[in-house]
Protein backbone atom coordinates (compact mmCIF):
# COMPACT_ATOMS: atom_id res chain seq x y z
CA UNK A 1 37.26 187.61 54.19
CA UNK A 2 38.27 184.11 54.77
CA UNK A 3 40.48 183.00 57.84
CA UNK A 4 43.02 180.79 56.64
CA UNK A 5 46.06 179.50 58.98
CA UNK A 6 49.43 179.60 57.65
CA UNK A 7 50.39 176.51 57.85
CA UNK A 8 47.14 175.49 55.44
CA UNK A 9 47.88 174.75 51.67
CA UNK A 10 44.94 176.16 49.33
CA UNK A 11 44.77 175.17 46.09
CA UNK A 12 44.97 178.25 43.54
CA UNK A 13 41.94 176.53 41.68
CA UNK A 14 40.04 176.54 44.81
CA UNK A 15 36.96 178.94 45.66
CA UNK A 16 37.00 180.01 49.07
CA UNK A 17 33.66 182.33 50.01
CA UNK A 18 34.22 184.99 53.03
CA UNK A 19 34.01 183.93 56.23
CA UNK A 20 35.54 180.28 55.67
CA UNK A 21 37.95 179.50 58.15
CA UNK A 22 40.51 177.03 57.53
CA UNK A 23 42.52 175.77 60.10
CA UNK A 24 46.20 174.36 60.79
CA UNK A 25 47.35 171.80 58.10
CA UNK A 26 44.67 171.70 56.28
CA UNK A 27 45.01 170.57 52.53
CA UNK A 28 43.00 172.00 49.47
CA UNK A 29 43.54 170.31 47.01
CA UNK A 30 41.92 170.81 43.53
CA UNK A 31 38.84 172.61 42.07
CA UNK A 32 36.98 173.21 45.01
CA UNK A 33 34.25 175.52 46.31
CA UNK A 34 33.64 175.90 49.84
CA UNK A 35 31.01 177.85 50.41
CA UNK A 36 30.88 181.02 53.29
CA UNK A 37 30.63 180.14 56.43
CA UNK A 38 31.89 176.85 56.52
CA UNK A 39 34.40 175.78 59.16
CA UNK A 40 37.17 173.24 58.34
CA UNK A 41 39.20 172.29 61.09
CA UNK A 42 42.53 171.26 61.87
CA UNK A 43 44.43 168.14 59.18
CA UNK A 44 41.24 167.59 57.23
CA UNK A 45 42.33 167.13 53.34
CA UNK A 46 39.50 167.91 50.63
CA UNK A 47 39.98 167.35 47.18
CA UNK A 48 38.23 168.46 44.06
CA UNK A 49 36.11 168.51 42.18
CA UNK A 50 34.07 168.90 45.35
CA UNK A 51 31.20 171.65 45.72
CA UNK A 52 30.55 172.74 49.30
CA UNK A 53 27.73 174.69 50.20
CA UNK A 54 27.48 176.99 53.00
CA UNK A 55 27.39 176.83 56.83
CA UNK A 56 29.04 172.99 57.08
CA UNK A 57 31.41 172.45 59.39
CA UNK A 58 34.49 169.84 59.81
CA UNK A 59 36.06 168.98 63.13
CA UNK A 60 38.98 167.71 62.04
CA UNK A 61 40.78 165.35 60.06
CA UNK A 62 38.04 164.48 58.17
CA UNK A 63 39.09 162.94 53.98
CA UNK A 64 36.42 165.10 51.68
CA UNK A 65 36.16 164.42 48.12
CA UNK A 66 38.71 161.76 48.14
CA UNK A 67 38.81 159.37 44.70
CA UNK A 68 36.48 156.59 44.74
CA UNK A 69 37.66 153.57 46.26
CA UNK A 70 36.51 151.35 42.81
CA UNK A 71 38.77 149.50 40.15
CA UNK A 72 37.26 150.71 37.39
CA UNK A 73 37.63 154.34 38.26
CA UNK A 74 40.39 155.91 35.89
CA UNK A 75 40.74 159.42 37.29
CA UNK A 76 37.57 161.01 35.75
CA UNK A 77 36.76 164.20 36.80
CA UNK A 78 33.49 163.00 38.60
CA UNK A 79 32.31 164.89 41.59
CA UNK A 80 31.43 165.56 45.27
CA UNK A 81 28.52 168.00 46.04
CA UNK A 82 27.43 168.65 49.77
CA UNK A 83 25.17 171.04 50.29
CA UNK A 84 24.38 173.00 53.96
CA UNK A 85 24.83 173.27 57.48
CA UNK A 86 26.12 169.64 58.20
CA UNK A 87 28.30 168.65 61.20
CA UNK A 88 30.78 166.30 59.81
CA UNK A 89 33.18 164.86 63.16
CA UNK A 90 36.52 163.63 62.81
CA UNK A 91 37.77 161.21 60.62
CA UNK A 92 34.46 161.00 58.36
CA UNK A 93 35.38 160.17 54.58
CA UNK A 94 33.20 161.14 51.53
CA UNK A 95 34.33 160.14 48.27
CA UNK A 96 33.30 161.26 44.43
CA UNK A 97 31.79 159.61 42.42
CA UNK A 98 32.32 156.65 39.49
CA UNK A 99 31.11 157.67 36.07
CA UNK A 100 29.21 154.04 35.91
CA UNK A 101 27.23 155.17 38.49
CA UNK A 102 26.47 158.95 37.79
CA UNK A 103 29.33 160.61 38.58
CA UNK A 104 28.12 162.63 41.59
CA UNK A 105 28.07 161.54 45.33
CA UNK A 106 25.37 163.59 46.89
CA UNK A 107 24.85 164.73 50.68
CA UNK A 108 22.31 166.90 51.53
CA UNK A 109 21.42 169.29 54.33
CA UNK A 110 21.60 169.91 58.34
CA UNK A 111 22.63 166.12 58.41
CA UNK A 112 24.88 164.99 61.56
CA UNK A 113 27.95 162.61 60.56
CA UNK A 114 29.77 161.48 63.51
CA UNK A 115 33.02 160.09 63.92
CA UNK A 116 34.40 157.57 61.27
CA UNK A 117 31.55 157.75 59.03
CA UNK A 118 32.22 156.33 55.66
CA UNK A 119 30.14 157.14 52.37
CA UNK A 120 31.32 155.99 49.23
CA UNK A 121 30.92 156.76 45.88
CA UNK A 122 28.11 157.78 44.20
CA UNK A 123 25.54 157.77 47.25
CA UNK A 124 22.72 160.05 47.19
CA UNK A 125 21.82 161.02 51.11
CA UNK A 126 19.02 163.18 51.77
CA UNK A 127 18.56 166.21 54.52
CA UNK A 128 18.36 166.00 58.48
CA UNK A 129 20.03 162.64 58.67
CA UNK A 130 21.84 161.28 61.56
CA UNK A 131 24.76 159.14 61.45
CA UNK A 132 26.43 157.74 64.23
CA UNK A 133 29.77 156.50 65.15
CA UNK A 134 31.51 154.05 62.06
CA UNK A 135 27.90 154.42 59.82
CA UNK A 136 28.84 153.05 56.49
CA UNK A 137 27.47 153.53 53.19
CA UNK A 138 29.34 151.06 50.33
CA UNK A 139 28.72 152.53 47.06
CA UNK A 140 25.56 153.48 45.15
CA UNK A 141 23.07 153.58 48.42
CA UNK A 142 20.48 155.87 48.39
CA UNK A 143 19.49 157.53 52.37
CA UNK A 144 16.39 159.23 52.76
CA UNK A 145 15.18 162.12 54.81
CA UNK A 146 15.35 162.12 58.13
CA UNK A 147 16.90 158.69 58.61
CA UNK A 148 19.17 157.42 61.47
CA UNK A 149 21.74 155.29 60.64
CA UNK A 150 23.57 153.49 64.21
CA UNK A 151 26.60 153.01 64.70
CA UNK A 152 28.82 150.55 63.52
CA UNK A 153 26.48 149.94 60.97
CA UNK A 154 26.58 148.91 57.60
CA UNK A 155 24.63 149.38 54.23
CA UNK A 156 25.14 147.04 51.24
CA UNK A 157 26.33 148.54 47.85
CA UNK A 158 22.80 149.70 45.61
CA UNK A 159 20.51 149.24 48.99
CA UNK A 160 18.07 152.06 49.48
CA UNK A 161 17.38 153.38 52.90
CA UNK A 162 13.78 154.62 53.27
CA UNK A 163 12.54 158.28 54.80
CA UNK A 164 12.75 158.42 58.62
CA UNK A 165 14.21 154.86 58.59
CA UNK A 166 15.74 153.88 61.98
CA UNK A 167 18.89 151.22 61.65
CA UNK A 168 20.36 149.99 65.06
CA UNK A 169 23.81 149.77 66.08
CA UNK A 170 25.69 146.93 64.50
CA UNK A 171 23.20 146.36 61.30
CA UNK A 172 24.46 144.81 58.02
CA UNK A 173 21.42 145.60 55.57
CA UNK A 174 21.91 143.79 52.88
CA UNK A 175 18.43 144.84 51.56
CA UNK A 176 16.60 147.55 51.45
CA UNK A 177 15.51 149.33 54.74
CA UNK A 178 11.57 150.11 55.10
CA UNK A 179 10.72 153.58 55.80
CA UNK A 180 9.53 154.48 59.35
CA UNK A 181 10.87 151.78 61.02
CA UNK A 182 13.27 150.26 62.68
CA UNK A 183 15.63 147.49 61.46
CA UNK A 184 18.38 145.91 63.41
CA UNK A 185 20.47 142.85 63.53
CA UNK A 186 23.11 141.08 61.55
CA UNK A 187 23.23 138.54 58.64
CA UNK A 188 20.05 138.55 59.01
CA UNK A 189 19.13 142.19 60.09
CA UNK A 190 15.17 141.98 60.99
CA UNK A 191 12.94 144.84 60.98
CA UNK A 192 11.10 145.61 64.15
CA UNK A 193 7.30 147.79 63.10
CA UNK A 194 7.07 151.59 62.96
CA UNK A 195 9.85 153.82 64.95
CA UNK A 196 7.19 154.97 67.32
CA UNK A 197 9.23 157.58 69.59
CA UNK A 198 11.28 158.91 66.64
CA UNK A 199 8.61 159.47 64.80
CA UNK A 200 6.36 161.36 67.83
CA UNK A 201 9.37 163.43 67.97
CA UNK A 202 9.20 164.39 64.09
CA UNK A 203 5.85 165.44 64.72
CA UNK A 204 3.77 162.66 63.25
CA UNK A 205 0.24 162.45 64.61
CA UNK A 206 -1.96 159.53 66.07
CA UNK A 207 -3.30 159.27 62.98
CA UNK A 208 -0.15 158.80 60.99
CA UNK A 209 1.26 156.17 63.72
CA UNK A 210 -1.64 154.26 63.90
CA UNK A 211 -1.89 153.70 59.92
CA UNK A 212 2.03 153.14 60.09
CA UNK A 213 1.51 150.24 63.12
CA UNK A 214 -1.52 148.92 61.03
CA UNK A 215 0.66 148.66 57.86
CA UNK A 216 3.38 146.95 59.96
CA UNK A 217 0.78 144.21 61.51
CA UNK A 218 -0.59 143.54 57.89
CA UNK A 219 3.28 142.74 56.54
CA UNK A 220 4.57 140.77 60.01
CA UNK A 221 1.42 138.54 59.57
CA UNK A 222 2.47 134.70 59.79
CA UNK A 223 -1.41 134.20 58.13
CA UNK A 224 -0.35 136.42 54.82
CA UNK A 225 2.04 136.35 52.31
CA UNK A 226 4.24 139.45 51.67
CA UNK A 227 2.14 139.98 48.28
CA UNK A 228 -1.42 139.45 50.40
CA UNK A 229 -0.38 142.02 53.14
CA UNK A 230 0.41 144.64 50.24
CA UNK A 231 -3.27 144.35 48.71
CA UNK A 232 -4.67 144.44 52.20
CA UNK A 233 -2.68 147.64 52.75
CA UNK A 234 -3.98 149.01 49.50
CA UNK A 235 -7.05 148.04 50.28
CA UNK A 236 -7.86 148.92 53.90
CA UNK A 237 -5.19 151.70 54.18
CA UNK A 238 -5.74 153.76 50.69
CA UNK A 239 -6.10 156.92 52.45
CA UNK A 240 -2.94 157.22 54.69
CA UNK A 241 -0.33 158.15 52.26
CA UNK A 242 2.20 156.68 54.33
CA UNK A 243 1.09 153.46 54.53
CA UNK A 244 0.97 153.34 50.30
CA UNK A 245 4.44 154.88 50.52
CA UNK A 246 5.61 151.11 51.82
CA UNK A 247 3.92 149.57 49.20
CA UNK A 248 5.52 152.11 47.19
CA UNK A 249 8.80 151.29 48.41
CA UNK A 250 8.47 147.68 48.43
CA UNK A 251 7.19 147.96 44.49
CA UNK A 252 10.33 149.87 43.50
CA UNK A 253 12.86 147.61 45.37
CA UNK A 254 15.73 145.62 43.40
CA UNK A 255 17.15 144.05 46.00
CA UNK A 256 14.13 143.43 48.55
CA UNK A 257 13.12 144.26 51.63
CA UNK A 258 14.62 143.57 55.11
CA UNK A 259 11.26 142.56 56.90
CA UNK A 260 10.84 140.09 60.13
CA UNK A 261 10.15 137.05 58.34
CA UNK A 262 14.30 137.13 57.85
C-alpha cells in the first residue's frame, strides 16, 4: 500500500500505485497517476492531468504539472507525462502542455534534474539526461539522449538540443545545440568540437571519436563554408553514422546551428 502522511491532501481523482510514499504537505491535485514506487517528498504540489511512471523520486518542494506559463493557454486539459526512475531536486518545475504545441510535455527516463530546474510547456526531453542547477528549457525545446545541460543555463523557445550534447554553465542557446559536443558561452554561445571525456565515459570507441573530431575540423574550417564542410563530411565520412547524424541535424534545423564561427 501507499504511505501517505496526514497532513498530505490527495486528490480523490488521483491514482496512487502501492508503495508511493507521500510526504508532509504535499498537494495532489487533479487527475493524476503516480506510479509505484515513486517518492514525493515534503511541500511538493503536482497537478493533473499529469502521468507519472514508476520509481521517480521528488525531494521536495518541487511544482509538477503546473499550467503552462503561455497567454494563449485557456485551461485545456493538456498534459504532463514523465516516465521512470528520475531524480527531480527541490524546487524543479515542469509544466503541461499548450494545445498549439501538442498538448503533452514529455520527460523521459533515469534523467537527473537538479535544483531549480525549469521546463516548460510542451518540451520533449529524452532518457539519461543531466541537468544541473537553474537548467532552463522555455517552451517547445526538444533534449536528446544523454545530454548535459549546465547550470544556469538557458535554451531558447523551439531550439533542439542534440544526443549526448554538452552545454556549459551559463549558456543562452539561442540555436540549436550540435550533438556530441560541447557548446558554451553567452549571446553568442560558441561550440567547442566533440565532448571527448563525456563521450569516453558513454562508451564511444576510438573509432567513433576520431570520425566525431574529423567532422568537427571539417565544420570549424576558416577555408570552407558551412555548406562545403557538410559535402566533405558526406563525402569523406559516409561510413561513421555519427558523423552523417550532424549533417542530419544541421539539415533538419529551423533555427540553425550554434557553431564557432558565432
Amino acid at each position: 500500500m501507499a504511505r501517505i502522511h496526514p497532513t498530505a491532501v490527495v486528490d480523490p481523482r488521483a491514482t496512487v500505485a502501492d508503495g508511493v510514499e507521500i510526504g508532509p504537505y504535499v498537494v495532489v491535485d487533479g487527475e493524476v497517476e503516480i506510479g509505484a514506487g515513486c517518492v514525493v517528498g515534503a511541500f511538493c504540489r503536482i497537478e493533473g492531468p499529469t502521468v507519472i511512471g514508476p520509481g521517480n523520486r521528488f525531494v521536495s518542494h518541487c511544482s509538477v504539472g503546473a499550467p503552462p506559463q503561455d497567454i494563449s493557454y485557456k485551461g485545456d486539459p493538456t498534459r504532463l507525462e514523465i516516465a521512470a526512475n528520475n531524480l527531480f531536486r527541490e524546487f524543479v518545475t515542469l509544466h503541461r502542455g499548450t494545445t498549439k504545441g501538442g498538448g503533452v510535455t514529455r520527460i523521459g527516463s533515469n534523467g537527473l534534474y537538479m535544483a531549480y530546474v525549469h521546463v516548460a510547456h510542451d518540451c520533449q526531453v529524452g532518457d539519461n539526461v543531466i541537468f544541473a542547477n537553474n537548467g532552463t528549457l522555455a517552451g517547445h525545446v526538444e533534449v536528446g539522449h544523454f545530454s548535459h545541460v549546465g547550470a544556469l543555463s538557458a535554451v531558447h523557445q523551439f531550439c533542439h538540443v542534440g544526443e549526448y550534447a554538452f552545454i556549459g554553465g551559463g549558456t543562452i542557446a539561442t540555436k540549436d545545440v550540435l550533438p556530441f559536443m560541447k557548446t558554451v558561452g553567452s549571446r553568442p554561445a560558441r561550440c567547442f568540437g566533440p565532448n571527448t571525456i563525456g563521450l569516453q565515459r558513454k562508451g564511444f570507441s576510438p573509432d567513433r571519436l576520431d570520425a566525431l573530431k574529423k567532422s568537427w575540423r571539417l565544420l570549424h574550417s576558416p577555408k570552407l563554408t558551412t555548406s562545403e564542410a557538410v559535402a566533405r563530411i558526406q563525402a569523406e565520412l559516409g561510413d561513421a553514422p555519427d558523423a552523417l547524424r550532424i549533417v542530419e541535424f544541421m539539415a533538419a534545423s529551423e533555427r540553425g546551428v550554434i557553431l564557432a564561427r558565432g
